[in-house]
C-alpha atoms as a PDB file:
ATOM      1  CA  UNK A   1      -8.337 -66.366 -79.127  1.00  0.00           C
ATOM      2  CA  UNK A   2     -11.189 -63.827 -79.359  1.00  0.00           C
ATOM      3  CA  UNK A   3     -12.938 -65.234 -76.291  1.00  0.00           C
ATOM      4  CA  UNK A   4     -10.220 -65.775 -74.420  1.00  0.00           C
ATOM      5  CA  UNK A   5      -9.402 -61.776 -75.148  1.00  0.00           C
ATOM      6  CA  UNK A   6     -13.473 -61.110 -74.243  1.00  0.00           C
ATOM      7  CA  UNK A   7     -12.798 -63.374 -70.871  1.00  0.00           C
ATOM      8  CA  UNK A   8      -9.603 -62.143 -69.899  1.00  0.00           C
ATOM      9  CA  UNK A   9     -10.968 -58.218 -70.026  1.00  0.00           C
ATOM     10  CA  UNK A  10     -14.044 -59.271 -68.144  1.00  0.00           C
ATOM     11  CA  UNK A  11     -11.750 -60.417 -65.536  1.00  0.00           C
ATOM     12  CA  UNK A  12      -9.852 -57.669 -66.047  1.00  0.00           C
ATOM     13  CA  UNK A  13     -13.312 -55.192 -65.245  1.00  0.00           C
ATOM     14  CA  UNK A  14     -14.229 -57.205 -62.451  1.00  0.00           C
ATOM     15  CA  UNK A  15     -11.302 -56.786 -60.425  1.00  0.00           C
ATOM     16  CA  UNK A  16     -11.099 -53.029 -61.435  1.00  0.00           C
ATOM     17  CA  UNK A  17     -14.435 -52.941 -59.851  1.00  0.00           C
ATOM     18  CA  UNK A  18     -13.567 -55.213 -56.803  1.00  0.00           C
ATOM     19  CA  UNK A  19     -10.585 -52.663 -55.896  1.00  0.00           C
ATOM     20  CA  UNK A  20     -12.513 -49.340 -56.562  1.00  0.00           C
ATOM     21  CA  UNK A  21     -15.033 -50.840 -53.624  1.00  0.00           C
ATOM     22  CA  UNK A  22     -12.350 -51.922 -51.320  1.00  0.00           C
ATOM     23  CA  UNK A  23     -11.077 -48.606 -51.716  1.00  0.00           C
ATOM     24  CA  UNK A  24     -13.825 -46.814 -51.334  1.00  0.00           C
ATOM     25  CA  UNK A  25     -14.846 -48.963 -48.211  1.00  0.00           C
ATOM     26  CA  UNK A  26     -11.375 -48.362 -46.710  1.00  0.00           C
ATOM     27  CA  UNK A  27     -11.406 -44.384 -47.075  1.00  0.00           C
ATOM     28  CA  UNK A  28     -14.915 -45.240 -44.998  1.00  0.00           C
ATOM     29  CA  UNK A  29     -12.957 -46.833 -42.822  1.00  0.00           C
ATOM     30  CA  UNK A  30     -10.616 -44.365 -42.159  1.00  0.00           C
ATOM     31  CA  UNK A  31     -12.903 -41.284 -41.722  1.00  0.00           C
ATOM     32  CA  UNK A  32     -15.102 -43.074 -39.074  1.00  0.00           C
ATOM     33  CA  UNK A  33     -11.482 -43.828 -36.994  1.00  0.00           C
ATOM     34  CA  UNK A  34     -10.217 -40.344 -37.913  1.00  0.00           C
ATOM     35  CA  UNK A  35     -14.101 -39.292 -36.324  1.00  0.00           C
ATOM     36  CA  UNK A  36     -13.513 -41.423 -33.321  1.00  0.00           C
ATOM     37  CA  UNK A  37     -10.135 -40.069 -31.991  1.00  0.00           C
ATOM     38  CA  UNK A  38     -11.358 -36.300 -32.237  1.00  0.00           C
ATOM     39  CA  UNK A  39     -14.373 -37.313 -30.570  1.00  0.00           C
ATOM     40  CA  UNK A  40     -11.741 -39.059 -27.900  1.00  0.00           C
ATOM     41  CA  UNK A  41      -9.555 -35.985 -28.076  1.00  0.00           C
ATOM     42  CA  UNK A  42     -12.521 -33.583 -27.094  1.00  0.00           C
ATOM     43  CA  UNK A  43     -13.521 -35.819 -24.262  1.00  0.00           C
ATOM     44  CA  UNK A  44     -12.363 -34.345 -20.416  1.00  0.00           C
ATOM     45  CA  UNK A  45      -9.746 -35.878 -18.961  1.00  0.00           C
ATOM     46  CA  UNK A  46     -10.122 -36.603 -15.422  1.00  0.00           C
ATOM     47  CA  UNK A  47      -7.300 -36.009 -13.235  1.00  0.00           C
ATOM     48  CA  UNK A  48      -5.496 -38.568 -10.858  1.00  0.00           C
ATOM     49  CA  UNK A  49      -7.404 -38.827  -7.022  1.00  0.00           C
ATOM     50  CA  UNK A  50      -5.068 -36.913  -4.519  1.00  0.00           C
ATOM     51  CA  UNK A  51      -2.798 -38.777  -1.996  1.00  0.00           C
ATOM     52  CA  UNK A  52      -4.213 -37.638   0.800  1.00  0.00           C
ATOM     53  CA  UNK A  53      -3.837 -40.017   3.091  1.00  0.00           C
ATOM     54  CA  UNK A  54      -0.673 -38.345   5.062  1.00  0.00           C
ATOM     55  CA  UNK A  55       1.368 -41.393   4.714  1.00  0.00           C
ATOM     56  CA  UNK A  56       4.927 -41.558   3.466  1.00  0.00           C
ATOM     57  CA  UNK A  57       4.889 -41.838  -0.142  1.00  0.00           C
ATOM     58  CA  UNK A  58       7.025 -44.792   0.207  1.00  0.00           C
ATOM     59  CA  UNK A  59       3.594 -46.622   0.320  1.00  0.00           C
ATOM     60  CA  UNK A  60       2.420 -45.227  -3.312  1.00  0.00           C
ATOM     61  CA  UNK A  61       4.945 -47.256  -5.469  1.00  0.00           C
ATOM     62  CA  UNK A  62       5.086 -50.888  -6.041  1.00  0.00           C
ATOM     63  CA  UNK A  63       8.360 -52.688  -4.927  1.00  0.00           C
ATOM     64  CA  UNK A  64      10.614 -53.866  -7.881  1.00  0.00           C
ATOM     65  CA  UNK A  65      10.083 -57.239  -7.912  1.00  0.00           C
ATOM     66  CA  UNK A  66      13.314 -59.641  -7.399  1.00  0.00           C
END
């Protein structure tokens, strides 16, 4: 019963230790995603070319199809 106790709470550590990495490795994670979308937000946007081709605008949208 003893080593069964002994196995069981070495188990027991293991996992302990197995989720305190994961968990560590996912706040990791997170911080170099949180990173990337400020770095995205700060980035320019660039703006839509003009329609300046004097046309009807008809000719800027795609027809529905049927």
């Amino acid at each position: 019963m003893s080593a069964q106790i002994a196995k069981l709470t070495t188990a027991l550590a293991e996992s302990e230790r197995r989720r305190v990495a994961e968990q560590e490795n996912m706040i990791e994670t997170v911080q170099q995603i949180k990173e990337q979308v400020m770095n995205l937000a700060r980035r320019p946007t660039t703006s839509t070319p003009d329609d300046t081709d004097n046309e009807s605008d008809d000719d800027d949208y795609v027809d529905p199809t049927p």
